[in-house]
Protein backbone atom coordinates (compact mmCIF):
# COMPACT_ATOMS: atom_id res chain seq x y z
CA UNK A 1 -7.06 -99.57 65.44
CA UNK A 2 -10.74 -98.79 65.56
CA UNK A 3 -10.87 -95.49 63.29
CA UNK A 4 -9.19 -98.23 60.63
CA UNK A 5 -11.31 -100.57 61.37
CA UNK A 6 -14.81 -98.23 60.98
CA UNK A 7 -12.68 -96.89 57.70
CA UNK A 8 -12.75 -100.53 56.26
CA UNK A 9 -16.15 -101.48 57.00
CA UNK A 10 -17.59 -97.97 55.86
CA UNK A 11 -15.03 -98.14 52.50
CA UNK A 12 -16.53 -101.96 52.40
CA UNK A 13 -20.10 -100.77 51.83
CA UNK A 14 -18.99 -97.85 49.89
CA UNK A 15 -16.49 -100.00 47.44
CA UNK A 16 -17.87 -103.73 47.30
CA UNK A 17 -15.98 -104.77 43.92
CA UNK A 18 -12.72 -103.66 45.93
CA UNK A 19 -13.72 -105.56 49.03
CA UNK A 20 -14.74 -108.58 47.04
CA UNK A 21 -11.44 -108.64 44.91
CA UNK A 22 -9.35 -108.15 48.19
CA UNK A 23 -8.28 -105.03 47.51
CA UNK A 24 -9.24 -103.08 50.65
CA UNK A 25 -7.78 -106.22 52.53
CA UNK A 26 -4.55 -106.20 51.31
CA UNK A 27 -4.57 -102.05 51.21
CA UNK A 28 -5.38 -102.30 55.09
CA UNK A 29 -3.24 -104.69 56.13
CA UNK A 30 -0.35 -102.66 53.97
CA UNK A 31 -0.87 -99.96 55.96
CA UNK A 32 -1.26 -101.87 59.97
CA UNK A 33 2.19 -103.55 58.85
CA UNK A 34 3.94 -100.16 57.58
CA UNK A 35 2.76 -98.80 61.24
CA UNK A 36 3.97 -101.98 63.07
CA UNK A 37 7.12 -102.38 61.55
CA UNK A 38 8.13 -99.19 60.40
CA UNK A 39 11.96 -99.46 61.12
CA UNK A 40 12.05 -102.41 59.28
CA UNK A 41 10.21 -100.91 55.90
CA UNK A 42 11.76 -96.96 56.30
CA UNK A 43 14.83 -98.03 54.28
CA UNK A 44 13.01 -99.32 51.80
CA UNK A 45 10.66 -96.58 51.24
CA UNK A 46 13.87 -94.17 51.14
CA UNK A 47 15.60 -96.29 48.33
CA UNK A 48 12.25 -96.22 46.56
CA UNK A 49 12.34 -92.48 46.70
CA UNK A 50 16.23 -92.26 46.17
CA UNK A 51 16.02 -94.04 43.12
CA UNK A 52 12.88 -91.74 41.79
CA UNK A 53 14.98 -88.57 42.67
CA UNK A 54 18.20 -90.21 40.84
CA UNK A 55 16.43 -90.84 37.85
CA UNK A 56 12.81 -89.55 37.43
CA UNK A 57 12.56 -86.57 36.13
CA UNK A 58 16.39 -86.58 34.41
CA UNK A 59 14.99 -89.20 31.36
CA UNK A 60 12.54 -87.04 30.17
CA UNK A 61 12.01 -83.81 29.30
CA UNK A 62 8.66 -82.30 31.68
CA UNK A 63 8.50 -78.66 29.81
CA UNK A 64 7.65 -80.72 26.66
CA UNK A 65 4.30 -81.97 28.13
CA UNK A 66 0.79 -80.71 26.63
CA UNK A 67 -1.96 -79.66 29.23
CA UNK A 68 -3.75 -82.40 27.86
CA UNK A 69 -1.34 -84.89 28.68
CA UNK A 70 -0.36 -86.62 32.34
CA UNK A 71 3.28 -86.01 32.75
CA UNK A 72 3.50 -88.82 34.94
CA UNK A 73 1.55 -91.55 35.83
CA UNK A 74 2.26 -93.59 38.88
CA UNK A 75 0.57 -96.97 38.97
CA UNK A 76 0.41 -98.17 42.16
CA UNK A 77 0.95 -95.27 44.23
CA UNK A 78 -1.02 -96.63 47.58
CA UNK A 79 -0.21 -94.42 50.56
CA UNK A 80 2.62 -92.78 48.97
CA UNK A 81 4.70 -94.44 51.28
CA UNK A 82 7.52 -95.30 48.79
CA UNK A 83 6.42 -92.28 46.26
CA UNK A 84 8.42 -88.88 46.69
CA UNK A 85 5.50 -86.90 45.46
CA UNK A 86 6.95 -83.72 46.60
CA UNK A 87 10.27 -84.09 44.48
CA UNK A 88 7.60 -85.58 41.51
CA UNK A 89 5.63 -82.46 41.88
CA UNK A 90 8.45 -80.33 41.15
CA UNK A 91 9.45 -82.36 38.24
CA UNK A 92 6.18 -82.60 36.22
CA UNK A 93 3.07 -80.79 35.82
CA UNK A 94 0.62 -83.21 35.66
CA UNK A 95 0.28 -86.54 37.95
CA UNK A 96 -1.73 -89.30 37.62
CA UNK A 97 -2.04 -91.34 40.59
CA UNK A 98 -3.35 -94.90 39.82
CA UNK A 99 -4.18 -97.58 42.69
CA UNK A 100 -6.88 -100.42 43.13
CA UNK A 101 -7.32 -99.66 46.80
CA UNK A 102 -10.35 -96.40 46.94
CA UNK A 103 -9.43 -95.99 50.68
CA UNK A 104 -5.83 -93.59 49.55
CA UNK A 105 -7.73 -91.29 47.41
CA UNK A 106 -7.99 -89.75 50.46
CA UNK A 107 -4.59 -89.76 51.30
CA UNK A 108 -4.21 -88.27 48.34
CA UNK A 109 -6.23 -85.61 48.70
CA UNK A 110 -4.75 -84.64 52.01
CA UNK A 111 -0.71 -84.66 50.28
CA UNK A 112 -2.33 -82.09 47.25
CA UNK A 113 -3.43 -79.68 49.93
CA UNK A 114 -0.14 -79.71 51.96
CA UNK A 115 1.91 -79.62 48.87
CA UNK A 116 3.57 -76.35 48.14
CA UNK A 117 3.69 -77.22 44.51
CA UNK A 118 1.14 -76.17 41.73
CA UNK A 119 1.03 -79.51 40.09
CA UNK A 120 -2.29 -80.58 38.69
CA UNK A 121 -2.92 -84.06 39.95
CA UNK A 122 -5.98 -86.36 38.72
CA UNK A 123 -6.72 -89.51 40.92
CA UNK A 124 -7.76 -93.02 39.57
CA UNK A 125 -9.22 -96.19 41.12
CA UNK A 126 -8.69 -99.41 39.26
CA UNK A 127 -7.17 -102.66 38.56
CA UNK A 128 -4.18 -101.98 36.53
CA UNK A 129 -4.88 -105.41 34.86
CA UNK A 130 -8.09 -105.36 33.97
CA UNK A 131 -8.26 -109.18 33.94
CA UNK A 132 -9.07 -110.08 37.91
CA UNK A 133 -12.84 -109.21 37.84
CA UNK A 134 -13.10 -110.72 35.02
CA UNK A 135 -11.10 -113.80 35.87
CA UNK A 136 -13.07 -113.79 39.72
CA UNK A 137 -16.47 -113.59 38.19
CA UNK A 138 -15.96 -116.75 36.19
CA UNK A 139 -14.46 -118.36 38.77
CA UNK A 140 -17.36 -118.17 40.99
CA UNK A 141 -20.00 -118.93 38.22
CA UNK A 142 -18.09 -122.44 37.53
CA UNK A 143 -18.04 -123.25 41.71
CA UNK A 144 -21.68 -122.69 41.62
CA UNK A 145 -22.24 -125.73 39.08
CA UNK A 146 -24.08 -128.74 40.00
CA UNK A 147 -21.66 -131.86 39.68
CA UNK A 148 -20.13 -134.23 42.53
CA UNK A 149 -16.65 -133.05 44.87
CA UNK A 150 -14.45 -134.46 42.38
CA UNK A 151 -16.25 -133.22 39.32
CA UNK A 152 -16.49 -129.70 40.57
CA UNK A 153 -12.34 -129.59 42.17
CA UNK A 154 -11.63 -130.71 38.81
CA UNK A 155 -13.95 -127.93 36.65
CA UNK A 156 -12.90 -125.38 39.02
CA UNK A 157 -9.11 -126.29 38.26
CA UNK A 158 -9.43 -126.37 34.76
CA UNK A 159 -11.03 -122.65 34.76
CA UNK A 160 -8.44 -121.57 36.63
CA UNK A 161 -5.82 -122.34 34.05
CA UNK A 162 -8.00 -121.35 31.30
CA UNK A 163 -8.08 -118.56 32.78
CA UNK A 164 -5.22 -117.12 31.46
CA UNK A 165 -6.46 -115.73 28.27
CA UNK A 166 -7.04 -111.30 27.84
CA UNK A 167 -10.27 -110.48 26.64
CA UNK A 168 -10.13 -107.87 24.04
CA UNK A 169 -11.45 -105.35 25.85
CA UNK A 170 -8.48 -105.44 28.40
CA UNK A 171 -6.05 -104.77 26.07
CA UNK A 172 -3.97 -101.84 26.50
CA UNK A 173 -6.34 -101.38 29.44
CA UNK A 174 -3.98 -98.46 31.26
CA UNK A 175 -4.85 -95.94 28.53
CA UNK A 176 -8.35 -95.87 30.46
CA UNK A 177 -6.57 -93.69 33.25
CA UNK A 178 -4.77 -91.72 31.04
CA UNK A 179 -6.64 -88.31 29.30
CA UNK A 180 -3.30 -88.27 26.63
CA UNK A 181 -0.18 -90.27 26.32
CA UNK A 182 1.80 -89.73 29.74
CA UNK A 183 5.81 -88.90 29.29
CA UNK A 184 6.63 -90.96 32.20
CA UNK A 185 5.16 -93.95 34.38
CA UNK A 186 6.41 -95.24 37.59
CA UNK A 187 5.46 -98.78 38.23
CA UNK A 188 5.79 -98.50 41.88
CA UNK A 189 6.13 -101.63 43.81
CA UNK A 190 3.16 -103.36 42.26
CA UNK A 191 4.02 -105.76 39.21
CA UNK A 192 4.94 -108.94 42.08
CA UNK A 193 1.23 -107.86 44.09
CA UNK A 194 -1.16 -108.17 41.22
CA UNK A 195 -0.58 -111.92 40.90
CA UNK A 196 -0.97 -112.00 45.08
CA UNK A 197 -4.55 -110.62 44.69
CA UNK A 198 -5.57 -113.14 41.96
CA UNK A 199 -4.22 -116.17 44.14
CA UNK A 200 -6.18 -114.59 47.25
CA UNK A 201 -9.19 -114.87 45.31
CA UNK A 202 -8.20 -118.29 44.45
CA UNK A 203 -7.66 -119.57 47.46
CA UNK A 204 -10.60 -117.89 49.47
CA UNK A 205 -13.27 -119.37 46.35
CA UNK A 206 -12.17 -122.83 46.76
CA UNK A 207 -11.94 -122.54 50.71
CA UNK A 208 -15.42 -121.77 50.62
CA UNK A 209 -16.57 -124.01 48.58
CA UNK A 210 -14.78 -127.28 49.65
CA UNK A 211 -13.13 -126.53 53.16
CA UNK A 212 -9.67 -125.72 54.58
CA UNK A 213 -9.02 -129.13 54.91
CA UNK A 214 -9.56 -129.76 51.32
CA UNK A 215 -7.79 -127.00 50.07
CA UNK A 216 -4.59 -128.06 52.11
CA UNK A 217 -4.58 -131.28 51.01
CA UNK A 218 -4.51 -130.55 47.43
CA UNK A 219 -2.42 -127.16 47.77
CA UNK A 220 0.48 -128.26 45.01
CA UNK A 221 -3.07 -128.98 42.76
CA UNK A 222 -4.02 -125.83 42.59
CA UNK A 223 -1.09 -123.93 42.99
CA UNK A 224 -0.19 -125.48 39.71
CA UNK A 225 -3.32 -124.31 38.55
CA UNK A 226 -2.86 -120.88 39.17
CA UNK A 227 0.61 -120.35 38.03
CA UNK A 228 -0.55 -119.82 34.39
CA UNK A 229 -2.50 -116.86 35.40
CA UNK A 230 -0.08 -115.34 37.51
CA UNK A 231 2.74 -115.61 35.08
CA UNK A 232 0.37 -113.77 32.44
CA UNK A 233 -0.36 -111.02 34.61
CA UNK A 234 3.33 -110.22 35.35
CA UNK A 235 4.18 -110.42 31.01
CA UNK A 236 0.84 -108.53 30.27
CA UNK A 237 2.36 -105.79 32.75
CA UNK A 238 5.20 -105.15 30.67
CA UNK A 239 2.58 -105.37 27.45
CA UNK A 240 0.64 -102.43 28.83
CA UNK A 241 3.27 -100.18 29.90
CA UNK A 242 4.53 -100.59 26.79
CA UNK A 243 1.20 -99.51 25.22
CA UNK A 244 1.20 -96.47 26.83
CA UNK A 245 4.60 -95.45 24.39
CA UNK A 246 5.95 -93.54 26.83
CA UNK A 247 9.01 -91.98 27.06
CA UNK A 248 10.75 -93.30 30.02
CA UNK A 249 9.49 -95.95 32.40
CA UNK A 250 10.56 -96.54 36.20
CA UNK A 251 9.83 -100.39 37.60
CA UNK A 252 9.81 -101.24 41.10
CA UNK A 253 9.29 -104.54 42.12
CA UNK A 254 10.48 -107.38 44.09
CA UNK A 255 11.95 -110.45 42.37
CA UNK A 256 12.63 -112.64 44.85
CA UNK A 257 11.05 -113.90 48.02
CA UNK A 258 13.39 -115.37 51.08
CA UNK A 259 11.68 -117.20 53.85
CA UNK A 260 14.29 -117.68 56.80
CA UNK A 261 14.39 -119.40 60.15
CA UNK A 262 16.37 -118.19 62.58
CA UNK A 263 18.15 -119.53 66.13
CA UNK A 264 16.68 -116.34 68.02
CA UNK A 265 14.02 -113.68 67.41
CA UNK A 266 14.83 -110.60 65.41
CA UNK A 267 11.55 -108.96 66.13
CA UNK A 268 11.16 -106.73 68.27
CA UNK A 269 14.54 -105.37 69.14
CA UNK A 270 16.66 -107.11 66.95
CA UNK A 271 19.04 -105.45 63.90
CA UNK A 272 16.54 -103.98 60.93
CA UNK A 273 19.83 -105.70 58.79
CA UNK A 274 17.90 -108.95 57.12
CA UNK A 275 20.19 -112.10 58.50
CA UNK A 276 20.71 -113.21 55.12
CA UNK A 277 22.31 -110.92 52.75
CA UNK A 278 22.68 -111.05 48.33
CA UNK A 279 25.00 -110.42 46.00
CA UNK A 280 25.44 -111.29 42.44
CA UNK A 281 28.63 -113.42 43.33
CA UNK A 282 27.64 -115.80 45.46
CA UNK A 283 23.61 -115.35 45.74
CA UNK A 284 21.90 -115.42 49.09
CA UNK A 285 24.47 -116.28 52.11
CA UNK A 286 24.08 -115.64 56.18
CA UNK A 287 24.83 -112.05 56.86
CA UNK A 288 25.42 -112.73 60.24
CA UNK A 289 26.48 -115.78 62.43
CA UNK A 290 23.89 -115.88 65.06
CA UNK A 291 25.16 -117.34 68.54
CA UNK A 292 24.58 -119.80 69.50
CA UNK A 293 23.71 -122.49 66.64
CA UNK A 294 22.58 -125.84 67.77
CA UNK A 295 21.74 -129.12 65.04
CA UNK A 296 17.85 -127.84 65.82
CA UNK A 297 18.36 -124.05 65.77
CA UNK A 298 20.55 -123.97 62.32
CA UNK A 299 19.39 -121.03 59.93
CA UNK A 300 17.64 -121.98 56.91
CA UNK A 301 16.41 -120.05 53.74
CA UNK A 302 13.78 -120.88 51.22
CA UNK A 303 13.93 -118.57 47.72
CA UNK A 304 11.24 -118.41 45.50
CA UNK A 305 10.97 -116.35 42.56
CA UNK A 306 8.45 -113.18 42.73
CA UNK A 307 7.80 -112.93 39.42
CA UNK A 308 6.66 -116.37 38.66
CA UNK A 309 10.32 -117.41 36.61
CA UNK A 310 10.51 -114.02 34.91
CA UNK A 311 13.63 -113.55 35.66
CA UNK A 312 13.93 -109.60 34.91
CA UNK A 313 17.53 -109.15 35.64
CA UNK A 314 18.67 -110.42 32.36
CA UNK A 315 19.08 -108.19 29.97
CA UNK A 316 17.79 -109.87 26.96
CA UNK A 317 14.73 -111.31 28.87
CA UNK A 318 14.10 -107.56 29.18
CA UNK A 319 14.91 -106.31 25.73
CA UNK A 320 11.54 -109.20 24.78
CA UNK A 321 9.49 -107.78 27.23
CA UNK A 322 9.91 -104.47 26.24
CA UNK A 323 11.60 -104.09 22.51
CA UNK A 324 11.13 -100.34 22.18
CA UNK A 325 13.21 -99.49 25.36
CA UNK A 326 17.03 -99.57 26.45
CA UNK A 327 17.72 -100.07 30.21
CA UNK A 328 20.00 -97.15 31.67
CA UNK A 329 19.96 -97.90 34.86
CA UNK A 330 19.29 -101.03 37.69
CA UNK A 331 19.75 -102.03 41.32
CA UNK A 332 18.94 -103.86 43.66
CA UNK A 333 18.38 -103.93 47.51
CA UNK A 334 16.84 -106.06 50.57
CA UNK A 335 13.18 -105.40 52.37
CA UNK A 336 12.98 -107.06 55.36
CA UNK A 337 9.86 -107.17 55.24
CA UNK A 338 8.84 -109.28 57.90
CA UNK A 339 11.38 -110.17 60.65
CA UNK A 340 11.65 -113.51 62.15
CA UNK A 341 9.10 -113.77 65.65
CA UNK A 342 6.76 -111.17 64.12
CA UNK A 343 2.94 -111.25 64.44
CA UNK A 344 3.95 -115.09 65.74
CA UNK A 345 5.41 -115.95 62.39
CA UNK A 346 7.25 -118.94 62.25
CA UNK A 347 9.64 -117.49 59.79
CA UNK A 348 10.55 -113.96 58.45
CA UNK A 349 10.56 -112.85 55.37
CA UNK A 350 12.94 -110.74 53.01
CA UNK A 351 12.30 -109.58 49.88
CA UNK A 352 14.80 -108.80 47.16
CA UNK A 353 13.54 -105.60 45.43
CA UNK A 354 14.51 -104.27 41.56
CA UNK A 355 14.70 -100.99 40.27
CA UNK A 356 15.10 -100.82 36.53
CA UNK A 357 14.85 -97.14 34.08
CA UNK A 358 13.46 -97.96 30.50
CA UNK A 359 13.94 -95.11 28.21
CA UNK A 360 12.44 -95.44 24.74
CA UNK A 361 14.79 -95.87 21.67
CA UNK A 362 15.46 -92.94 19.33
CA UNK A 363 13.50 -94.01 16.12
């Protein structure tokens, strides 16, 4: 715990736009929870990889690539805990690693020296947006404006929402960690987390400037406030992948949140199985009775969507998003990715993870 903790407050003075826009927080405490409760995320990070061997690699064609170009680019590639960079690395030349969090560029670094492989692979550091330091920076010129409680709640609302516009210079801002046009991207696990960082800046502004108390007692406010923002970061996504003209694209992400309640604790010795399974029949349903179940111990589960009502499993939805491409493959699986009595959570959580491969449409 303390070599992770000196890492974050060196990388803090080191990296102060990724500290301020939460990045190294949320990097961090990816990493603690992966330690903590690795049974729980190891299937998971195998399907991720499963699915990249299954179809990365087969949609394209790698011997095609120019020395110029990136072969691949992987946005969101973190600790390359869900990334099979040694099957990648025998698939394409080139790799471009993308993440927001500075602190894996190490990691990084450390994988390209044990690799076997002769793969060229360039390392960026970045919001894949482009929009959140933008977005932050007004944010916190508009709390800093004279006015009364009410008058400044209701200014900082309103920029929130208004928020939701892309400045010209963001647009197709991935190109920036690109030296050509790559043949493949994998979106890996990222598109439902970029919202998540805008609404922890959010909520950590307004805390500060009005109090916790505040905040809670006008949560729906500016939850509704926010929702704008979030839903344009998960379209504008799809936007810039689509930019890039790519070949073949690989999305990971999670679609749907459960939060569950359960009669006794699954953490820590419990079944990894989530107690609540899905399938496309019936929808979310108890996977397992637990024993006993009293009127006050009954199992309950909330569902929210993690994509902000995007709701990327229909097709057509997806043919909008991304006109070019034709889907040739998707599943589906569960991440339990926090079990019910963990870190002294009142409820665990599941999410229900996506795996879609775009390929590009003869012309």
């Amino acid at each position: 715990m303390l070599p992770r903790l000196v890492q974050y407050l060196v990388s803090s003075l080191l990296y102060p736009q990724a500290r301020k826009l939460g990045f190294l927080d949320m990097g961090m405490g990816i990493e603690m929870r992966s330690h903590k409760l690795r049974r729980f995320w190891q299937p998971h990070f195998e399907l991720c990889r499963e699915f990249q061997r299954k179809w990365l690699g087969h949609a394209t064609d790698a011997s095609r690539v120019s020395a110029n170009d990136a072969a691949l680019m992987v946005l969101g590639a973190g600790h390359l805990y869900d990334a099979d960079l040694d099957f990648l690395a025998q698939r394409f030349p080139n790799i471009a690693l993308v993440d927001a969090n500075p602190v894996v560029r190490s990691i990084w670094r450390r994988a390209q020296r044990n690799s076997q492989r002769s793969t060229s692979i360039s390392m960026h550091t970045g919001d894949v947006s482009g929009l959140l330091e933008h977005w932050n920076n007004r944010l916190t010129a508009q709390l800093a404006a004279a006015g009364t409680q009410h008058e400044r709640w209701e200014n900082a609302l309103r920029d929130v929402r208004d928020a939701a516009v892309i400045p010209a210079e963001s647009k197709n801002i991935l190109g920036r960690f690109a030296e050509g046009r790559p043949l493949s991207v994998l979106s890996l696990n990222l598109l439902s987390q970029i919202p998540l960082v805008w609404q922890h800046n959010i909520e950590k502004k307004l805390e500060k400037r009005f109090g916790k108390q505040w905040l809670c007692a006008h949560e729906q406010e500016w939850l509704e406030a926010f929702f704008p923002g979030a839903r344009l970061l998960v379209d504008q996504h799809f936007a810039d992948l689509a930019a890039l003209n790519p070949e073949s694209i690989l999305l990971l992400t999670d679609v749907q949140y459960a939060y569950y309640k359960w009669p006794q604790k699954v953490w820590p010795s419990g079944s990894i199985e989530a107690p609540f399974k899905w399938d496309a029949r019936s929808g979310w349903t108890i996977g397992s009775e637990p024993a006993p179940i009293t009127r006050t111990q009954a199992p309950s589960c909330e569902v929210l969507s993690a994509l902000y009502g995007l709701d990327l499993e229909n097709a057509e939805v997806r043919k909008e998003l991304l006109p070019d491409y034709s889907t040739k493959a998707a599943e589906t699986w569960l991440w339990h990715i926090l079990p019910f009595g963990a870190e002294g959570q009142t409820r665990g959580i599941i999410h229900r993870v996506c795996a879609f491969l775009f390929t590009r449409n003869a012309v």
